[in-house]
C-alpha atoms as a PDB file:
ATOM      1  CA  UNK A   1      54.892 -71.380 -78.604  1.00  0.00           C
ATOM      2  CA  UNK A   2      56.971 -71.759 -75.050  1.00  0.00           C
ATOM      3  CA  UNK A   3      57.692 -75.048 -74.056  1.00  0.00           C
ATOM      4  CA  UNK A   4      56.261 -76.447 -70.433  1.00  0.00           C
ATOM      5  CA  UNK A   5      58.114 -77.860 -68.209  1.00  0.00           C
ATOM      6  CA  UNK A   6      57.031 -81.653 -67.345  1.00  0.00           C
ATOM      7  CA  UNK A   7      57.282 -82.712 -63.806  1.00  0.00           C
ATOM      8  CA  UNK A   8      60.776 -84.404 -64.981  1.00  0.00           C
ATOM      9  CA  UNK A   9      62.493 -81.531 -66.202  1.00  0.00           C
ATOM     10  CA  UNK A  10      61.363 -79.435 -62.590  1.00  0.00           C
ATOM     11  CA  UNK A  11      62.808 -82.313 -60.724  1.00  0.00           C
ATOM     12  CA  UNK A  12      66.332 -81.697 -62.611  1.00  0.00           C
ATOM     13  CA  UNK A  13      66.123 -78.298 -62.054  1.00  0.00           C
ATOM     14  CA  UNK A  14      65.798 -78.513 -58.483  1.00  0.00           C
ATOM     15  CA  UNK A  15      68.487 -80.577 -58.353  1.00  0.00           C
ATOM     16  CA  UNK A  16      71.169 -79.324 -59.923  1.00  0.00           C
ATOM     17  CA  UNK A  17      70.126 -76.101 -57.950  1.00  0.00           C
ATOM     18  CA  UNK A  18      70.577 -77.883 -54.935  1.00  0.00           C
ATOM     19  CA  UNK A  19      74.030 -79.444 -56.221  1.00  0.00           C
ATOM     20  CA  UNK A  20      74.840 -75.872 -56.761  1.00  0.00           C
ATOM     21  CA  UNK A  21      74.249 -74.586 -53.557  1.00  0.00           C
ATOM     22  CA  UNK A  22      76.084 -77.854 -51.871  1.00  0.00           C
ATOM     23  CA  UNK A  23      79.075 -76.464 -54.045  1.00  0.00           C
ATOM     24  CA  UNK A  24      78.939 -72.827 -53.051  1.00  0.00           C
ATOM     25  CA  UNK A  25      78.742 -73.110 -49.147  1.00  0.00           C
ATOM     26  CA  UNK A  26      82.192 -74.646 -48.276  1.00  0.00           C
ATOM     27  CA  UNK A  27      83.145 -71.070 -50.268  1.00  0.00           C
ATOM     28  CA  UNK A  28      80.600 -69.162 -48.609  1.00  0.00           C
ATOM     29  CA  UNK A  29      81.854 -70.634 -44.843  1.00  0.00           C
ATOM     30  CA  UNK A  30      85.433 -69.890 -46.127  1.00  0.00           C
ATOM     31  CA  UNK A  31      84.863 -66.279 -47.310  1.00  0.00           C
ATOM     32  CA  UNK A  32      82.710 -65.413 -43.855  1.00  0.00           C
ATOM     33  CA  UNK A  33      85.045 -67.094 -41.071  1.00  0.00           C
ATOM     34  CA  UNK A  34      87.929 -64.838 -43.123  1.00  0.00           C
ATOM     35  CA  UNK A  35      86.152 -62.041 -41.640  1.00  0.00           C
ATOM     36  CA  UNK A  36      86.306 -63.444 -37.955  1.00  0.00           C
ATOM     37  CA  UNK A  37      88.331 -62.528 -35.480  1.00  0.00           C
ATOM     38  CA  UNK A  38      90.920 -65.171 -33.914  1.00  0.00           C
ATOM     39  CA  UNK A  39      89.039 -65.255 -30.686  1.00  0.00           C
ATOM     40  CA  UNK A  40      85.239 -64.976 -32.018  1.00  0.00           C
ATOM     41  CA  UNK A  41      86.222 -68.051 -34.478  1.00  0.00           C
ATOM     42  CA  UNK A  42      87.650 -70.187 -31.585  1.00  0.00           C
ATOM     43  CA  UNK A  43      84.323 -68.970 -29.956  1.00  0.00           C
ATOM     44  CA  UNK A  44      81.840 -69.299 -32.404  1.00  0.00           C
ATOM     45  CA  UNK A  45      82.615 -71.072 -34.959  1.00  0.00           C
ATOM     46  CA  UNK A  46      79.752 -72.109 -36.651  1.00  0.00           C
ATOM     47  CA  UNK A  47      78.837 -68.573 -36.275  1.00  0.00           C
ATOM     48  CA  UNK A  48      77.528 -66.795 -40.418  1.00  0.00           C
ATOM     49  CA  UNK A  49      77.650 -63.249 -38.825  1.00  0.00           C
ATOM     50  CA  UNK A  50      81.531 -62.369 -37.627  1.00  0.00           C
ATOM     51  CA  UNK A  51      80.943 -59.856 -34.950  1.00  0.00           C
ATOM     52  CA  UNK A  52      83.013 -57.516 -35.587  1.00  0.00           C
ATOM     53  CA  UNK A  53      84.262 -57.895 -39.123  1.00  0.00           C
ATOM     54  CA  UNK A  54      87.899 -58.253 -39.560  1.00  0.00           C
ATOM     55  CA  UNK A  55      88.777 -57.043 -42.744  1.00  0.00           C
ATOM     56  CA  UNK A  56      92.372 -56.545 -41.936  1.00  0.00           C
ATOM     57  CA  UNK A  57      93.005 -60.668 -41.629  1.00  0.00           C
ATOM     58  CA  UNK A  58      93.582 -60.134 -45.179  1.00  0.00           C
ATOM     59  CA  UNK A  59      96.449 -57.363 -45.071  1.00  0.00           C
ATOM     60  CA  UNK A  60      97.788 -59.169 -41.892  1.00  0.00           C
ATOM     61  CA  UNK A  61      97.919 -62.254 -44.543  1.00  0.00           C
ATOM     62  CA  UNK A  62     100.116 -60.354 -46.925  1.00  0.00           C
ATOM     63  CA  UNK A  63     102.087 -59.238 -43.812  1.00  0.00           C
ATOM     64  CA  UNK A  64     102.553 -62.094 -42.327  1.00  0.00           C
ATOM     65  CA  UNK A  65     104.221 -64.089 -45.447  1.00  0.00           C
ATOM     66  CA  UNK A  66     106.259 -63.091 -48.236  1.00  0.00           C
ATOM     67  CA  UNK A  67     102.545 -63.077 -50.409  1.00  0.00           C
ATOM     68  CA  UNK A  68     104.494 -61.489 -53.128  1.00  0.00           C
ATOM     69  CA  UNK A  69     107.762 -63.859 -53.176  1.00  0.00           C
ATOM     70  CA  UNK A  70     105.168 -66.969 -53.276  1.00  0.00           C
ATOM     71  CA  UNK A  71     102.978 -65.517 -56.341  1.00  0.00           C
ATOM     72  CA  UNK A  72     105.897 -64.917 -58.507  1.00  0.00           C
ATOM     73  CA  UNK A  73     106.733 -68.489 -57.704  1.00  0.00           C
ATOM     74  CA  UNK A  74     103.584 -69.859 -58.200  1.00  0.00           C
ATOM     75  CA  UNK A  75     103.107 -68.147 -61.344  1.00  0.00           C
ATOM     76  CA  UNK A  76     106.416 -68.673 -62.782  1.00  0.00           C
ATOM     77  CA  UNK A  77     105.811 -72.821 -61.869  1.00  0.00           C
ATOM     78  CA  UNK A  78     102.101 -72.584 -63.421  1.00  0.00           C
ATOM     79  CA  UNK A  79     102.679 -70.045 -66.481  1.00  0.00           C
ATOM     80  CA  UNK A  80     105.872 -72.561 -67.442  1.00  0.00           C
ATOM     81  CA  UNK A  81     103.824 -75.678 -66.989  1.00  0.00           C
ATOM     82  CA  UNK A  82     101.013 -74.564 -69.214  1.00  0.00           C
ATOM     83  CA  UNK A  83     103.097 -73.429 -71.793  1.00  0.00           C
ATOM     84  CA  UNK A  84     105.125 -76.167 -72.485  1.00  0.00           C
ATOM     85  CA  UNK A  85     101.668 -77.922 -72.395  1.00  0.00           C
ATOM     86  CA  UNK A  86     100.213 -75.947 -75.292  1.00  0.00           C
ATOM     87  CA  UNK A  87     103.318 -76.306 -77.184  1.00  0.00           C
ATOM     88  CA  UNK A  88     103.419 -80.051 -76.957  1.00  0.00           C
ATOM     89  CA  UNK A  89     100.307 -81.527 -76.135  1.00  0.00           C
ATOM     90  CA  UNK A  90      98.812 -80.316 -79.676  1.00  0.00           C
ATOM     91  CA  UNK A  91     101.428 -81.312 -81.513  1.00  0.00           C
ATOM     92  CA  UNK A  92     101.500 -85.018 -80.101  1.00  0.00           C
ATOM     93  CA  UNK A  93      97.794 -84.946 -80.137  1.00  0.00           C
ATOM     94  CA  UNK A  94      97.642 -84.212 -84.496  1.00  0.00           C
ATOM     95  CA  UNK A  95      99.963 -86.813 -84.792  1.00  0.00           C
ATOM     96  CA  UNK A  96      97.720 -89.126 -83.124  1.00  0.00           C
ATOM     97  CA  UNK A  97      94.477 -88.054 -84.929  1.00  0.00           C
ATOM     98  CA  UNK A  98      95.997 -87.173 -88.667  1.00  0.00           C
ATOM     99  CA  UNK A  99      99.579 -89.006 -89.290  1.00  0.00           C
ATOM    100  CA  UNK A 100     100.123 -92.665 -90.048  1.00  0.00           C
ATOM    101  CA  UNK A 101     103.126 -94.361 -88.419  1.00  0.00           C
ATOM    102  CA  UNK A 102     103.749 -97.798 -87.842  1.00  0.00           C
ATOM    103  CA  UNK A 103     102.460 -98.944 -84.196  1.00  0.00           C
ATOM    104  CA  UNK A 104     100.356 -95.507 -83.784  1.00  0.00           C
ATOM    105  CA  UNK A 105      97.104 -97.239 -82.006  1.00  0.00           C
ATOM    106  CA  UNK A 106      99.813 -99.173 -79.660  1.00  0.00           C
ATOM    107  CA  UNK A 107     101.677 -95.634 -78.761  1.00  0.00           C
ATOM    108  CA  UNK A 108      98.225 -94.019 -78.197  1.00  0.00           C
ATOM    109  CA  UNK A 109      97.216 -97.028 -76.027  1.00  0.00           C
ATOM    110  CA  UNK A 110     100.230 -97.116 -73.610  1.00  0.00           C
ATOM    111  CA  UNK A 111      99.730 -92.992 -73.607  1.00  0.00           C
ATOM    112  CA  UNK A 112      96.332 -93.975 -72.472  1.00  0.00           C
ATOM    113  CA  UNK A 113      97.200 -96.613 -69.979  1.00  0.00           C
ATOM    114  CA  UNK A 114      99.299 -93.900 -68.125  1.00  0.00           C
ATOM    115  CA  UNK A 115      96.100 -92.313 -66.865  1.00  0.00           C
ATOM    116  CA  UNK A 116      95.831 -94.858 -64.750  1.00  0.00           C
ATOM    117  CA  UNK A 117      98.934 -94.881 -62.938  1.00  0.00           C
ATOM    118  CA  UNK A 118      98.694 -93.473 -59.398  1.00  0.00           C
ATOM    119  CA  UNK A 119     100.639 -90.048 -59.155  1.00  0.00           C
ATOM    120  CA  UNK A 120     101.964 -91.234 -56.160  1.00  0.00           C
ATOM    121  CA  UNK A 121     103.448 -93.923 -57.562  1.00  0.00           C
ATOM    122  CA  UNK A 122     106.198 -91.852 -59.881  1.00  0.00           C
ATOM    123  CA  UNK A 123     107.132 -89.346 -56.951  1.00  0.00           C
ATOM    124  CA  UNK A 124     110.356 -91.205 -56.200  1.00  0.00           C
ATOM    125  CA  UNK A 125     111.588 -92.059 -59.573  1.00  0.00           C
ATOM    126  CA  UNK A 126     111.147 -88.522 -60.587  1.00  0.00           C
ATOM    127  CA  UNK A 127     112.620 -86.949 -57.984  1.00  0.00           C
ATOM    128  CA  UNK A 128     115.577 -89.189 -58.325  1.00  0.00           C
ATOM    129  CA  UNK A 129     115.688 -88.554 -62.133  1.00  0.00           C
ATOM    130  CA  UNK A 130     115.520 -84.568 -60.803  1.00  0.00           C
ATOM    131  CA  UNK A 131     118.327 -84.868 -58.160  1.00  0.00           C
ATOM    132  CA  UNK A 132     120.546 -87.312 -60.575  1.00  0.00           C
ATOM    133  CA  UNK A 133     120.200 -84.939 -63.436  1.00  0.00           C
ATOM    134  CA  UNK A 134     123.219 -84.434 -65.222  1.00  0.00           C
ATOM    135  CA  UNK A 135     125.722 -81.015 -64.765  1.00  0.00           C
ATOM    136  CA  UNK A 136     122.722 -79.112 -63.203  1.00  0.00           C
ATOM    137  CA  UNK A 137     123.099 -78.291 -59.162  1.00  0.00           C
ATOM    138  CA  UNK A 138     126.657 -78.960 -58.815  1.00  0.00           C
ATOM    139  CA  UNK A 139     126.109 -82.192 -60.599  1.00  0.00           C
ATOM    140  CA  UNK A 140     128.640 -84.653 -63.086  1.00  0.00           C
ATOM    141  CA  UNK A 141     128.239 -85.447 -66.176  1.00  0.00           C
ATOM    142  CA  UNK A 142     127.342 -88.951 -63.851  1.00  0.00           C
ATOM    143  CA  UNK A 143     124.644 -87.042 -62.074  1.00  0.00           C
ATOM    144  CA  UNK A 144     126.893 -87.141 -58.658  1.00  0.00           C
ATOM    145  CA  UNK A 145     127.672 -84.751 -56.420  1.00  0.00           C
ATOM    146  CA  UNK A 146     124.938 -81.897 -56.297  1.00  0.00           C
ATOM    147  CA  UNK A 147     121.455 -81.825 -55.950  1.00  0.00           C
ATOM    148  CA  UNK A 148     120.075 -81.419 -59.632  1.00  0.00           C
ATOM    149  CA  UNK A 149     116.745 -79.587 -60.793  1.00  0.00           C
ATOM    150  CA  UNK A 150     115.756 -79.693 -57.195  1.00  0.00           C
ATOM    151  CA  UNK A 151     114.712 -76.583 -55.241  1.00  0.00           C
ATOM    152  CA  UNK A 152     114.804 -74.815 -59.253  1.00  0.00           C
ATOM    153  CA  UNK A 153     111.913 -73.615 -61.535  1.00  0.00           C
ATOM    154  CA  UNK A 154     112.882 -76.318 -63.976  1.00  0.00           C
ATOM    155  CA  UNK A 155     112.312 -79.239 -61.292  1.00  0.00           C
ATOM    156  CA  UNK A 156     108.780 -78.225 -60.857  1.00  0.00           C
ATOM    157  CA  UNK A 157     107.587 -77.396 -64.166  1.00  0.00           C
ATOM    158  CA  UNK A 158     109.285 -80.507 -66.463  1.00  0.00           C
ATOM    159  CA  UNK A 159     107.782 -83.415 -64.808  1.00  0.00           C
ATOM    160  CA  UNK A 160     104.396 -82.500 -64.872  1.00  0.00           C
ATOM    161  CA  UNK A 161     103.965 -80.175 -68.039  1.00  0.00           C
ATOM    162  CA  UNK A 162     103.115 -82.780 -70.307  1.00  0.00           C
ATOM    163  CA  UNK A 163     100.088 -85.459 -69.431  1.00  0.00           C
ATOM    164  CA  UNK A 164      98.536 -88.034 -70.776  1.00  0.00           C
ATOM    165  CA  UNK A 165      95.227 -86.495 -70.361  1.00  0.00           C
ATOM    166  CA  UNK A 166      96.009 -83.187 -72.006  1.00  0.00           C
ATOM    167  CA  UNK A 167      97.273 -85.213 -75.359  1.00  0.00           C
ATOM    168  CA  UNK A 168      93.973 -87.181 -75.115  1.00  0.00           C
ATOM    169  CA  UNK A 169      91.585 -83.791 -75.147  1.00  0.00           C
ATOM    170  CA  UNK A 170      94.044 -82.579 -78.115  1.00  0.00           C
ATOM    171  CA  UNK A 171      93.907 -85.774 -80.151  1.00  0.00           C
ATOM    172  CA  UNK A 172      89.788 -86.050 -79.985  1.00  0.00           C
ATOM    173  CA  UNK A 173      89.452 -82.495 -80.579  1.00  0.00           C
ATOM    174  CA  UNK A 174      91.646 -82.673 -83.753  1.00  0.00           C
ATOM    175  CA  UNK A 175      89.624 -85.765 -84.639  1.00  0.00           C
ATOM    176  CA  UNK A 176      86.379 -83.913 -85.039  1.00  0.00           C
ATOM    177  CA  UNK A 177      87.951 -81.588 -87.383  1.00  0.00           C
ATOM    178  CA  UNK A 178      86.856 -82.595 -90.619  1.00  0.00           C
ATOM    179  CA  UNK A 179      89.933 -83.605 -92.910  1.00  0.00           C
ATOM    180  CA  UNK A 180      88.542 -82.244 -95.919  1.00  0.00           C
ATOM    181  CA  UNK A 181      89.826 -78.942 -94.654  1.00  0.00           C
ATOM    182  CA  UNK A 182      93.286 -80.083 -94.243  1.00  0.00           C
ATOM    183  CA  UNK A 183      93.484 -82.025 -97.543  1.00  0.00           C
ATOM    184  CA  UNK A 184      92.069 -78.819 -99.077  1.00  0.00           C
ATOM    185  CA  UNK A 185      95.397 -77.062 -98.028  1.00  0.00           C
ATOM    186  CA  UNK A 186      97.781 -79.784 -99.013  1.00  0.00           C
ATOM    187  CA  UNK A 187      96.180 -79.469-102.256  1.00  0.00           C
ATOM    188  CA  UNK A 188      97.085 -75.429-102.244  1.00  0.00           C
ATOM    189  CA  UNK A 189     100.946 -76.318-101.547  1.00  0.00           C
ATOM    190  CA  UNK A 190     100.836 -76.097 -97.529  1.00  0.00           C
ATOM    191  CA  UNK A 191     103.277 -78.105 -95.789  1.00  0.00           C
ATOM    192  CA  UNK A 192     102.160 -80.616 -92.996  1.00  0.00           C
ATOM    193  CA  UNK A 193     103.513 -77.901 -90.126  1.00  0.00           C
ATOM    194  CA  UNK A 194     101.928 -74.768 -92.075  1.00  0.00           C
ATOM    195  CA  UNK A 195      98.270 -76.785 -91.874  1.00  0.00           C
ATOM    196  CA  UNK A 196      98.755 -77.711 -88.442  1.00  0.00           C
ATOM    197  CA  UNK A 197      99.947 -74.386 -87.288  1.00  0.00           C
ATOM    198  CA  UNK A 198      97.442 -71.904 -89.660  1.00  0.00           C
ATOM    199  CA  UNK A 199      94.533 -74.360 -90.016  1.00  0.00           C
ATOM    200  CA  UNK A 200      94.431 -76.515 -86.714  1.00  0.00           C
ATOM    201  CA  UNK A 201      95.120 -74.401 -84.131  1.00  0.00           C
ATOM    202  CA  UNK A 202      93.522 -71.779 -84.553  1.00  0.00           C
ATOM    203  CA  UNK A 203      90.571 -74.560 -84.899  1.00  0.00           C
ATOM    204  CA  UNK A 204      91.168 -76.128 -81.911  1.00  0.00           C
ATOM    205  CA  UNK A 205      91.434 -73.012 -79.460  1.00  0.00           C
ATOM    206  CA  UNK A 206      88.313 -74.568 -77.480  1.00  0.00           C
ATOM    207  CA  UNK A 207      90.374 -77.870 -76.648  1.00  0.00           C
ATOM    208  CA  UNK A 208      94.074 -75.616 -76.124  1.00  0.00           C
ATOM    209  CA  UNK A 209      91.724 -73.241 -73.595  1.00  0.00           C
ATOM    210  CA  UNK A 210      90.789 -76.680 -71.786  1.00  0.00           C
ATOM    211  CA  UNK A 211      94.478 -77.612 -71.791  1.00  0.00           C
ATOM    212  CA  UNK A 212      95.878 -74.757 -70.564  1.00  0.00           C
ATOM    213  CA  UNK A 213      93.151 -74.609 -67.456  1.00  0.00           C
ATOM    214  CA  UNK A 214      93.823 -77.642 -66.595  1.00  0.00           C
ATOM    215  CA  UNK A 215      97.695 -76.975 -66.864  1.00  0.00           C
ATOM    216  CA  UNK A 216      97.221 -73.892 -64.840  1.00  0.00           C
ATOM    217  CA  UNK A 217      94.728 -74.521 -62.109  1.00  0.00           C
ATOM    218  CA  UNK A 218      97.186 -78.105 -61.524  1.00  0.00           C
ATOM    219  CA  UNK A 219     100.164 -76.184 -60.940  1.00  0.00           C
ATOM    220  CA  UNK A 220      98.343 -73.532 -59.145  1.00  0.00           C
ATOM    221  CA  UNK A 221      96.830 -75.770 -56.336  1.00  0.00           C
ATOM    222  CA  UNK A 222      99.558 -77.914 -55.992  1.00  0.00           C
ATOM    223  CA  UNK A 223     101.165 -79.213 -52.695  1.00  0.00           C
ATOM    224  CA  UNK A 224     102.664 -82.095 -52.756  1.00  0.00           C
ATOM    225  CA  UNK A 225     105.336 -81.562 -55.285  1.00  0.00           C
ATOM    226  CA  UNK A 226     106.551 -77.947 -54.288  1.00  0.00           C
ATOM    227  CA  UNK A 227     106.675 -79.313 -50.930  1.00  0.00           C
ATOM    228  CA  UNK A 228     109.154 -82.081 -51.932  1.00  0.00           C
ATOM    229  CA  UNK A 229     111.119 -80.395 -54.808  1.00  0.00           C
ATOM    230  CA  UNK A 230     111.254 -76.961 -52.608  1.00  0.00           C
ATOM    231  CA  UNK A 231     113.855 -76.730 -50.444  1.00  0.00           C
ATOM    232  CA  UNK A 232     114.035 -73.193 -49.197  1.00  0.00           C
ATOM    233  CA  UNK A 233     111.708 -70.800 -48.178  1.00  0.00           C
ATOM    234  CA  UNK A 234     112.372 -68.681 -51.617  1.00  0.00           C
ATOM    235  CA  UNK A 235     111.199 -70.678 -53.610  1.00  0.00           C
ATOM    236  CA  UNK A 236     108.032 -71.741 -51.538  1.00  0.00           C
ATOM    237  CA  UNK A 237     104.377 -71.469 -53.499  1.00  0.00           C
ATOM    238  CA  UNK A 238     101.400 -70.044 -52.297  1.00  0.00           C
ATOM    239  CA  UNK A 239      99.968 -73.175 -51.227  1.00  0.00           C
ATOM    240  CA  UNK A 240     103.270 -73.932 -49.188  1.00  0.00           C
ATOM    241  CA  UNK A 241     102.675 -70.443 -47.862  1.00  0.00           C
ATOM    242  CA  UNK A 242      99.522 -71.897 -46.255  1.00  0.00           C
ATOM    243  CA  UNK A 243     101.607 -73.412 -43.671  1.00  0.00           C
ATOM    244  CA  UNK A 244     102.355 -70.851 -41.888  1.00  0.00           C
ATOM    245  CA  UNK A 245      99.008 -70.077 -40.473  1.00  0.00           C
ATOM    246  CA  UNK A 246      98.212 -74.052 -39.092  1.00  0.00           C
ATOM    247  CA  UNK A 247     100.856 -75.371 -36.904  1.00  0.00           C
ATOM    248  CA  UNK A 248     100.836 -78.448 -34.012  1.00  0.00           C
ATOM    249  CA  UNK A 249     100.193 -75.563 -31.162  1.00  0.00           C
ATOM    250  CA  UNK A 250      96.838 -73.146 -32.652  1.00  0.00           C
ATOM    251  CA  UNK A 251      95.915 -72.991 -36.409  1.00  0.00           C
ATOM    252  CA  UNK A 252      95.052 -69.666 -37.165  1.00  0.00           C
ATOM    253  CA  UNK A 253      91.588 -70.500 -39.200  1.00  0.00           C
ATOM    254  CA  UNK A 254      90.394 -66.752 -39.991  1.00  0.00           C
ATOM    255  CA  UNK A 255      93.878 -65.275 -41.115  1.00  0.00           C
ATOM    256  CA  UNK A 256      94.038 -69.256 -43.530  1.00  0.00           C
ATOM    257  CA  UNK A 257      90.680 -69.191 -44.933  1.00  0.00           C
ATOM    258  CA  UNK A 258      91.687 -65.076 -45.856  1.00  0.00           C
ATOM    259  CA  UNK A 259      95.284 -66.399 -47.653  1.00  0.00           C
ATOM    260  CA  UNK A 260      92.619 -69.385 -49.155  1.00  0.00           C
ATOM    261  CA  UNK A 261      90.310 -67.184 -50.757  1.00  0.00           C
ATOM    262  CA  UNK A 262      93.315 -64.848 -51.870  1.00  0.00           C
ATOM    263  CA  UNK A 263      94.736 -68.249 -53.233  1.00  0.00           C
ATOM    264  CA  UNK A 264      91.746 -68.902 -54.887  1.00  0.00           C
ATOM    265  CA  UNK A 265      90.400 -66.007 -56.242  1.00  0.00           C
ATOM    266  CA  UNK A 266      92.932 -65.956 -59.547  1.00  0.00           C
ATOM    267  CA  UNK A 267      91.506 -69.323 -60.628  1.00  0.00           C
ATOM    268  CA  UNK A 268      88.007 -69.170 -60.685  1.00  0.00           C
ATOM    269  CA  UNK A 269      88.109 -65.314 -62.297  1.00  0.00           C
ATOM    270  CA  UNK A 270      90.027 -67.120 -65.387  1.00  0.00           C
ATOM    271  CA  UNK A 271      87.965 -70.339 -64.762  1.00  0.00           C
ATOM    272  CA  UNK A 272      84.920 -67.603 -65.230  1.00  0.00           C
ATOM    273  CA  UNK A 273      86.644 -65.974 -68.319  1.00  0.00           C
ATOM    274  CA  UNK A 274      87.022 -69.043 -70.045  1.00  0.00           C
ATOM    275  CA  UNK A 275      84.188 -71.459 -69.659  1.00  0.00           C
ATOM    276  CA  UNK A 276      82.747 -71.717 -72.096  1.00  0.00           C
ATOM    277  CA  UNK A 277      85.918 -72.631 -74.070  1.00  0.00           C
ATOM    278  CA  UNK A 278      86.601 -74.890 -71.235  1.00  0.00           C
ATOM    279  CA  UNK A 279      83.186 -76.872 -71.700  1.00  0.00           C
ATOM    280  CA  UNK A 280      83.377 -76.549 -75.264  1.00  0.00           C
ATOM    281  CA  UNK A 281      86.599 -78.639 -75.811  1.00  0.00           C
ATOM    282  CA  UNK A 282      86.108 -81.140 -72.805  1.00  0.00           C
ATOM    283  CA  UNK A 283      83.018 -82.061 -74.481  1.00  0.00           C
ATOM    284  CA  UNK A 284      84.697 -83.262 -77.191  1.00  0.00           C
ATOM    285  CA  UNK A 285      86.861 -85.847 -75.161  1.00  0.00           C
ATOM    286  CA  UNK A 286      83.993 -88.245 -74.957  1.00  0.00           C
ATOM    287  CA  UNK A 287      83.980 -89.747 -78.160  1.00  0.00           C
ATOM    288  CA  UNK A 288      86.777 -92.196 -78.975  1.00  0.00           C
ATOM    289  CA  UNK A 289      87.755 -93.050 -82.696  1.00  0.00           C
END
């Protein structure tokens, strides 16, 4: 027998279809003025229909900047981020939900607390920690004299690569795995890193796919960091590479919406790939034990 829709369930329909379509046209506006020409957008631009389409703004795009030099970049900064994430996230998170250590509920609470801290906030202590870092960029053993882990792979990957948030999804995910499994495999002779590494992981791939998104799509998008630890050109990320097409004079909107949509094209075919991993694990996060 099909179930009928009641006059409540139409209503939510409608509008999360509407939400939907509120999400999509910022994209939609993006991907069309891409197509304009530099005088037809300065002309019309709240025009839908470019007349004529410009489909080389997006080769001019790759022209224009060093598109390859930046993607390296931005994948060497993101890749590194999320994997030190998967590496250590998980492994703080088990020891959260499954070890007992003295003070473990006050550790978890202070991890906790430090989602509330303002990113802003830690910019300058961790850029001083970055420039002051010992025997790295011409540097002491005092941290004097070069310029550290700035304008270096390291100095934009380490700060970030481990957060608060991404041990939180870990530890509730590894919560709702039942123990009984676990104690079955002590019981068999396994040692604690052997159950965590056979048993755990491979049942907690939803949360580690959430994990690594979020990881991924942070580094990917960011701007304010690469523009403060960067400090030449050759090391620039795609979203520094943006730059180039607004200045003080004329922003170039049709050849910056094409490098946009190149930008963000990568994330939302894995975002696609991936989601319902990505739902699947986040979901989990809403419990707290």
């Amino acid at each position: 027998m099909k179930k009928k829709f009641s006059g409540y369930d139409l209503i939510v329909v409608f509008f999360l279809i509407l939400v939907a379509l509120l999400s999509i046209i910022p994209f939609v506006w993006s991907f069309i003025s891409s197509l304009k020409t530099i005088e037809y957008n300065f002309q019309h631009p709240l025009s839908w229909i470019p007349r004529p389409i410009a489909f080389g703004n997006y080769a001019e795009v790759v022209k224009k900047i060093p598109f390859a030099r930046y993607t390296i970049n931005t994948l060497i900064y993101a890749g590194g981020k999320t994997i030190i994430a998967l590496l250590l996230c998980p492994l703080a998170g088990h020891a959260f939900a499954r070890k007992q250590f003295k003070g473990k509920e006050l550790f978890f609470i202070f991890v906790i607390s430090l989602m509330m801290v303002p990113y802003q906030v830690t910019i300058i202590p961790v850029f001083l920690i970055l420039k002051m870092f010992p025997l790295a960029g011409g540097n002491n053993i005092f941290g004097q004299g070069g310029t550290g882990l700035l304008n270096t792979y390291w100095g934009l990957i380490l700060p970030s690569a481990v957060t608060p948030l991404n041990i939180f999804l870990m530890r509730q995910y590894f919560y709702s795995i039942p123990k009984s499994i676990e104690e079955a495999a002590r019981i068999d002779g396994a040692s604690s890193f052997r159950i965590y590494w056979q048993i755990a992981l491979p049942l907690a791939k939803p949360a580690l796919t959430a994990v690594g998104i979020f990881s991924f799509q942070g580094a990917w998008n960011d701007f304010i960091w690469p523009l403060i630890v960067c400090r030449t050109k050759d090391m620039y990320t795609l979203q520094l590479g943006l730059q180039v097409f607004q200045d003080e004079t004329q922003s170039q909107w049709p050849l910056l919406m094409a490098a946009t949509i190149l930008v963000t094209l990568p994330m939302l075919i894995i975002f696609i790939i991936f989601q319902q991993y990505f739902f699947k694990g986040v979901s989990f996060a809403g419990s707290y034990r």
